[in-house]
Protein backbone atom coordinates (compact mmCIF):
# COMPACT_ATOMS: atom_id res chain seq x y z
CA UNK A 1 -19.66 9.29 0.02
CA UNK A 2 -23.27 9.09 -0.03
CA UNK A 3 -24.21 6.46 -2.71
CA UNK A 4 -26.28 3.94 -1.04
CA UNK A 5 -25.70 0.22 -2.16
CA UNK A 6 -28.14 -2.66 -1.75
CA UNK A 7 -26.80 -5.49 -4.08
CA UNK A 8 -23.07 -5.33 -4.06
CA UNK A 9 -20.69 -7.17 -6.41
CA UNK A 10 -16.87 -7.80 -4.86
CA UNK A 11 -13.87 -5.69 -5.86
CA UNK A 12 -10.76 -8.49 -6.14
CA UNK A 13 -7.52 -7.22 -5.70
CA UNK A 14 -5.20 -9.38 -8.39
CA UNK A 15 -1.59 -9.64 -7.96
CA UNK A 16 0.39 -10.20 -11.79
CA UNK A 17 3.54 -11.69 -12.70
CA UNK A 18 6.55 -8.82 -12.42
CA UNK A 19 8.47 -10.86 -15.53
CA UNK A 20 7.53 -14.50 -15.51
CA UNK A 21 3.95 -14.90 -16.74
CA UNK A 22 4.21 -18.44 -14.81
CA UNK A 23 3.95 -17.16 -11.76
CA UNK A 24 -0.06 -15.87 -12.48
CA UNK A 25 -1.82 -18.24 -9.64
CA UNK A 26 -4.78 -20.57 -11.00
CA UNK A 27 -7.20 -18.40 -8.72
CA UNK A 28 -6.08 -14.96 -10.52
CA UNK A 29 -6.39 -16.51 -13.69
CA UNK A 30 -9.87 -17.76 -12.85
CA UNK A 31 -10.72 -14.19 -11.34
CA UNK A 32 -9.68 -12.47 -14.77
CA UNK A 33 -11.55 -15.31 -16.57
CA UNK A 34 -15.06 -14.31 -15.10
CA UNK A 35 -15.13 -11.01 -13.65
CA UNK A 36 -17.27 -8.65 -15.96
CA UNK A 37 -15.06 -5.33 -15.09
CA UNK A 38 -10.99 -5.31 -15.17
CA UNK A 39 -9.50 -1.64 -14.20
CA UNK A 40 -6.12 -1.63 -14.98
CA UNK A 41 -3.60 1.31 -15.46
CA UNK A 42 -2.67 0.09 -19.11
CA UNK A 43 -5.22 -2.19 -20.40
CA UNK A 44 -2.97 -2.72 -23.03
CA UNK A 45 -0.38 -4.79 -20.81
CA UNK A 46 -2.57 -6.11 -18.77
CA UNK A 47 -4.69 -7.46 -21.73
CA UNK A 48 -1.84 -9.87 -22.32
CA UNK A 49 -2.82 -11.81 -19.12
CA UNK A 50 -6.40 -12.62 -20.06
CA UNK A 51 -7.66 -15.61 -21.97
CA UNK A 52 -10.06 -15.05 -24.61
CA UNK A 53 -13.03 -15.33 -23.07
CA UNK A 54 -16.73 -15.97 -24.91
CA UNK A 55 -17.82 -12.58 -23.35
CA UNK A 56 -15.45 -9.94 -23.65
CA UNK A 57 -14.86 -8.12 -20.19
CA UNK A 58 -15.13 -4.38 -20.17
CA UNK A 59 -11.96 -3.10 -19.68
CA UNK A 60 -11.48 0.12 -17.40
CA UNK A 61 -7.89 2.77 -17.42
CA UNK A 62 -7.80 3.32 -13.63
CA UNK A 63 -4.17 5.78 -12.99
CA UNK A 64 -3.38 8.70 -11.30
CA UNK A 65 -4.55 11.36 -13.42
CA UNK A 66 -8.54 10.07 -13.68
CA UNK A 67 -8.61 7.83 -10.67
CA UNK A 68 -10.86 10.69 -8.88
CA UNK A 69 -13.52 10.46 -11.89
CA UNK A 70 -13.03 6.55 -12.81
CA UNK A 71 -13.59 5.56 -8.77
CA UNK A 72 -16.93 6.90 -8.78
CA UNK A 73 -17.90 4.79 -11.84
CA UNK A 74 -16.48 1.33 -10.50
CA UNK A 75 -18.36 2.04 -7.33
CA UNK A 76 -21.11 2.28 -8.79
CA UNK A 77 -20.77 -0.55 -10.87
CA UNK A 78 -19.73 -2.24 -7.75
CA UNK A 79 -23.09 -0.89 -6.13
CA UNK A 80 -24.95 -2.42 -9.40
CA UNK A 81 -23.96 -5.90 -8.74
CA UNK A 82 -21.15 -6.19 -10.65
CA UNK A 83 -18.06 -7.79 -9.27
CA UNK A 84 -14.33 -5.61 -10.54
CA UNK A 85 -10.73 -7.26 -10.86
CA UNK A 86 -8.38 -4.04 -10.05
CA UNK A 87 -4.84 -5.21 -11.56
CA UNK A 88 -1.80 -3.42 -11.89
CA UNK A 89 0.91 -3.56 -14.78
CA UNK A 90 2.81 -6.04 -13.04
CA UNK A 91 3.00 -6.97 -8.92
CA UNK A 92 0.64 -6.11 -6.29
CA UNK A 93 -1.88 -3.03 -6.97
CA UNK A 94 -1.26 -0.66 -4.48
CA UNK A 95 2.24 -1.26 -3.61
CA UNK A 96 3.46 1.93 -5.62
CA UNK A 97 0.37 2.40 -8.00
CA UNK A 98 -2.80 3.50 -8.26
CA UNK A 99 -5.83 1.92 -6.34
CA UNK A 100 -5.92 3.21 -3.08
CA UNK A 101 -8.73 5.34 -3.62
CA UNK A 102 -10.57 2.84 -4.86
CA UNK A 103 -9.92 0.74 -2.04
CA UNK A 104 -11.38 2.98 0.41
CA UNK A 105 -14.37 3.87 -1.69
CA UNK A 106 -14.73 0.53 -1.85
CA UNK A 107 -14.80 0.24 1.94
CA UNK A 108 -17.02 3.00 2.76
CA UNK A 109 -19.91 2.08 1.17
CA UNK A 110 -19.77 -1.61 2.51
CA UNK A 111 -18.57 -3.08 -0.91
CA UNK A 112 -16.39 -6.46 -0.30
CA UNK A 113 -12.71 -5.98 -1.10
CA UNK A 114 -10.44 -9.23 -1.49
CA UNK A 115 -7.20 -10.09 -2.24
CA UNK A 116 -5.81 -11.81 -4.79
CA UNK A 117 -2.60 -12.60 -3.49
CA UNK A 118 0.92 -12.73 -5.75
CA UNK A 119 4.10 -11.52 -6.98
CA UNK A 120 5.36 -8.60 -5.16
CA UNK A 121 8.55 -7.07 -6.66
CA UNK A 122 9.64 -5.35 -3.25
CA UNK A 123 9.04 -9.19 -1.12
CA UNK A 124 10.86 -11.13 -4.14
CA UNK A 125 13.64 -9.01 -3.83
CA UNK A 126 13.71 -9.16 -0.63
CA UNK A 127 13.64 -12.86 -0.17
CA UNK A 128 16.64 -13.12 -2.13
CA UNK A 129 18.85 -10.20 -1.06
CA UNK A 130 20.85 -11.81 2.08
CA UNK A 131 19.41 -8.65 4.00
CA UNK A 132 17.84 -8.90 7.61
CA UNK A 133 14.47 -9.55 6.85
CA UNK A 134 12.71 -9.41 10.01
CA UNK A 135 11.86 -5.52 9.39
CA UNK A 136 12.08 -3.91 6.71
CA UNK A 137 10.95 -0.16 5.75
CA UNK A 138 9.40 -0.02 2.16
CA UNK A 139 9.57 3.82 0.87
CA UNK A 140 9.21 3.06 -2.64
CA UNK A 141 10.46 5.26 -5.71
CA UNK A 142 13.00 8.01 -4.41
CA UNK A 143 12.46 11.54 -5.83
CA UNK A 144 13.46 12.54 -9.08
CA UNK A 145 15.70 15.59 -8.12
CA UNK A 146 19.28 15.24 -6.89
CA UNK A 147 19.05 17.50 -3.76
CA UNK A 148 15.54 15.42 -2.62
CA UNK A 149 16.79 12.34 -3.27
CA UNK A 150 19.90 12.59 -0.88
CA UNK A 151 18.01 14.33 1.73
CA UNK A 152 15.90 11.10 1.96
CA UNK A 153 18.54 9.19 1.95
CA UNK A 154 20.01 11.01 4.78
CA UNK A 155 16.54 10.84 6.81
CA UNK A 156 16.84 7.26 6.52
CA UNK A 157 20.22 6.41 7.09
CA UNK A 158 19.63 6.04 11.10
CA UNK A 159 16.63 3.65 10.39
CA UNK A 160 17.12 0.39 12.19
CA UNK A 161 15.22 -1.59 8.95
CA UNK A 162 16.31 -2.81 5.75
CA UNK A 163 15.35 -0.02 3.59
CA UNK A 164 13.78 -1.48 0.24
CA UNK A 165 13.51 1.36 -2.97
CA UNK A 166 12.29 0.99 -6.37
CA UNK A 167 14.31 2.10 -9.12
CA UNK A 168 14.47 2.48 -12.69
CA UNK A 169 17.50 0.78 -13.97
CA UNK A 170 18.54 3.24 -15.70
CA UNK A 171 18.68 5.25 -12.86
CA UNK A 172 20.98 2.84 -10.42
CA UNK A 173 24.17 4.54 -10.88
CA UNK A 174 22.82 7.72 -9.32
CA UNK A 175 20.55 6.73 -6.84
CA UNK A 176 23.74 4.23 -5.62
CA UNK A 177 25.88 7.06 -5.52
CA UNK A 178 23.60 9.34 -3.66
CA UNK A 179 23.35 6.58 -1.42
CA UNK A 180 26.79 6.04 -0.95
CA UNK A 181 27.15 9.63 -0.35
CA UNK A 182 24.64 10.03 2.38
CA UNK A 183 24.56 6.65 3.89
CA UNK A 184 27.95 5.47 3.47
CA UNK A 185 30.02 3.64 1.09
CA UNK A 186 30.25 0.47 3.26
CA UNK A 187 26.78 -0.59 3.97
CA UNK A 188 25.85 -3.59 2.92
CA UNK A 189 22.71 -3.18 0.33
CA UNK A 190 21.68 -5.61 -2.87
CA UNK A 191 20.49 -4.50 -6.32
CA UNK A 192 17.97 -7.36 -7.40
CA UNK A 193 17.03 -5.95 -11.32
CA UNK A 194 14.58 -7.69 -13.90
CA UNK A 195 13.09 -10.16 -11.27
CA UNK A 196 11.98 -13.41 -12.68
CA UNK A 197 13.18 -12.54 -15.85
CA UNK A 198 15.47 -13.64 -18.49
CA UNK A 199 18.12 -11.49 -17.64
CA UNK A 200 17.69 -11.51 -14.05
CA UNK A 201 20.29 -10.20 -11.60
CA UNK A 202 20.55 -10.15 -8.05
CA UNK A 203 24.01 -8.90 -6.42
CA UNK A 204 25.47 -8.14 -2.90
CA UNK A 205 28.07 -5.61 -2.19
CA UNK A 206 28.69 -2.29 -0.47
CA UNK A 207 26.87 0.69 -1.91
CA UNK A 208 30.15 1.73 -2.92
CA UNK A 209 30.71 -1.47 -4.95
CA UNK A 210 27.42 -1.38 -6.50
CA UNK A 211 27.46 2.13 -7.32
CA UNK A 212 30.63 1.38 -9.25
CA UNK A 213 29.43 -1.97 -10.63
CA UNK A 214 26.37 -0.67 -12.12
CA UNK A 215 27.60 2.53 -13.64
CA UNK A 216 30.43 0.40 -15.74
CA UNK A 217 27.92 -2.12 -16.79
CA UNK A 218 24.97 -0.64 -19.48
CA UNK A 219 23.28 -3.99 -19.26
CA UNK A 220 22.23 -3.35 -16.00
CA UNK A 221 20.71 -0.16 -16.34
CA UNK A 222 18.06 -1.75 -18.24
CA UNK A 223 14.97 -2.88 -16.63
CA UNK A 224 13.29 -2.38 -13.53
CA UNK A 225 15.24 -2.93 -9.77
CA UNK A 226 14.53 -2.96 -6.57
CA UNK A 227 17.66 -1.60 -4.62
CA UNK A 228 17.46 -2.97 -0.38
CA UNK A 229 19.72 -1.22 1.89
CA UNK A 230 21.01 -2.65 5.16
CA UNK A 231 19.61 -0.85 8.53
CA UNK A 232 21.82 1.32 10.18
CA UNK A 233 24.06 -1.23 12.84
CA UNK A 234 23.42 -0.72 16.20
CA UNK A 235 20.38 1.53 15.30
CA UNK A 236 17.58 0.08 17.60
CA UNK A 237 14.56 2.24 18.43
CA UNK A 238 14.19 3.44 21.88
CA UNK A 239 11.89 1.35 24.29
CA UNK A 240 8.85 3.28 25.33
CA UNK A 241 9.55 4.10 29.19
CA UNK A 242 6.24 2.66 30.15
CA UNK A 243 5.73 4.46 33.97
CA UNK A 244 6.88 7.50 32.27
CA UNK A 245 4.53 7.58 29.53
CA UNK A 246 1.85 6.61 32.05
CA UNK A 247 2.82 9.74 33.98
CA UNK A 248 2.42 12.16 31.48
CA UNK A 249 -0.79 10.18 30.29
CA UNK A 250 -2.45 10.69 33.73
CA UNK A 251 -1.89 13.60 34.38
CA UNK A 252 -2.68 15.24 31.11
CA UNK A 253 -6.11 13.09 30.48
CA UNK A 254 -9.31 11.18 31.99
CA UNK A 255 -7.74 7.69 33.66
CA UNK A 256 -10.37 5.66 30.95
CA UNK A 257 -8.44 7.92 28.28
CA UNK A 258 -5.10 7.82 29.31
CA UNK A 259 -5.37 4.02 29.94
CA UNK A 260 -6.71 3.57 26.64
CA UNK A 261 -3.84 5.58 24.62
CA UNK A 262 -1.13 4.02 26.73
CA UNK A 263 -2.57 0.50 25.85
CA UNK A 264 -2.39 1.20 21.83
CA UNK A 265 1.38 2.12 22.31
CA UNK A 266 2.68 -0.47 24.54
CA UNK A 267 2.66 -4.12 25.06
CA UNK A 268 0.23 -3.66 28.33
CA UNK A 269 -3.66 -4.84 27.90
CA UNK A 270 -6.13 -2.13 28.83
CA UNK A 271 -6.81 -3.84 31.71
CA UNK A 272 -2.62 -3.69 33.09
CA UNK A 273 -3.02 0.28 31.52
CA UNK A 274 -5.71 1.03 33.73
CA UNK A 275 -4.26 -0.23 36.96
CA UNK A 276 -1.08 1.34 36.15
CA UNK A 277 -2.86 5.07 35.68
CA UNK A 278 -5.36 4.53 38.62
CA UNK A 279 -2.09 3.65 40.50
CA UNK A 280 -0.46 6.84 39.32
CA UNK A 281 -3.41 9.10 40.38
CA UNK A 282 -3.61 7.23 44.10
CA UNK A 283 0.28 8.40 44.91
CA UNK A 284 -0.01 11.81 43.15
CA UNK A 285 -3.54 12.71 45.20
């Protein structure tokens, strides 16, 4: 991008309430109170969030089918002065909507991006699943189809993580199924649905259990859910075989370069890398 900027106004990043209009922090609300540009996906939701202010902000759509056209305006806004408030219709932006290019617009042309941080549907549910929590592999909304949707499944059922979807309620008793089918009926996974609303729910069970649970109960294929998955027991990842990888490294590349790629994939500083591949070259001349 080749717009050049000389004032620059900030783009804030504002997290929203997923159910509970509570949780809005005091800085968001004072963000949406005073910035002079709010792109949002539906203005009309978002709207609901704002005060009523003496002057009106100008409200922006920002979503996936004009986010090419509506970036290059908000830059340029953003290049004008003018300071932006990206927000989605509820949670984090980003985090499974529209934003990212905006973001790195943003960031190529030297415009300040901050965060506004808050609610987060996928960490909520998380918090409160009784999963392992110490990693955790977000992949978002599965695909539509049948046949995609279980090959995914399958892909993942080796991973090591707690696996953490979104899913329309109305959808749980088929995506638990699928599940079921490809990961197996026993693993341990939680449906957490309407978060931090009235009708909140949050259960642990087997998929099995769940997939059963949810497809003889309407009520809870209403709403929104985040379904979290147990990682596959047993399943952790392969260490790197350090003098191995060095090997290969030195041999295929420059010491400087093969140093400085086995530094970004292991635990060793560059300095440690370095020694290791000049080490490697002395015994193999």
């Amino acid at each position: 991008m080749s717009l050049k900027i000389s004032i620059k106004g900030t783009l804030w990043v504002v997290a929203t309430p997923i159910g509970n209009l509570a949780d809005l922090s005091p800085r968001a609300r004072e963000v949406l109170a005073e910035a002079p540009i709010l792109a949002a996906e539906d203005t009309r939701t978002s709207q609901k969030l704002v005060a009523i202010r003496q002057t009106p902000p100008r409200w922006v759509s920002l979503h996936e089918h004009n986010e090419e056209s509506v970036v290059k305006r908000l830059i340029g806004l953003l290049g004008q002065g003018h300071d932006v408030a990206l927000l989605c219709d509820a949670g984090t932006p980003l985090i499974s909507d529209p934003g990212y290019r905006l973001i790195a617009a943003a960031h190529e042309v030297g415009i300040r991006v901050s965060p506004v941080p808050g609610p987060c549907a996928a960490i909520a549910a998380l918090s409160a699943a009784g999963l392992a929590t110490d990693r955790f592999f977000f992949e978002g909304f599965l695909p539509a189809r049948t046949s995609a949707r279980r090959r995914r499944l399958e892909s993942l059922k080796q991973q090591a993580a707690t696996l953490v979807f979104y899913v329309p309620a109305r959808k749980l008793p088929k995506a638990l199924a699928d599940a079921a089918a490809a990961i197996g009926t026993d693993r341990l996974a939680t449906v957490a649905r309407e978060l931090t609303k009235q009708f909140e729910t949050i259960r642990r069970a087997s998929l099995g259990e769940l997939a059963d649970w949810t497809a003889g109960d309407p009520d809870q294929q209403r709403g929104e859910a985040v379904l979290l998955i147990s990682g596959a027991p047993g399943a952790e990842p392969k260490p790197i075989l350090i003098d191995a990888l060095a090997r290969e490294l030195a041999a295929e590349l420059p010491p400087a370069r093969a140093a400085r790629v086995l530094s970004r994939v292991s635990e060793l500083d560059r300095r440690e890398a370095f020694a290791l591949v000049e080490a490697l070259n002395r015994k193999n001349s």
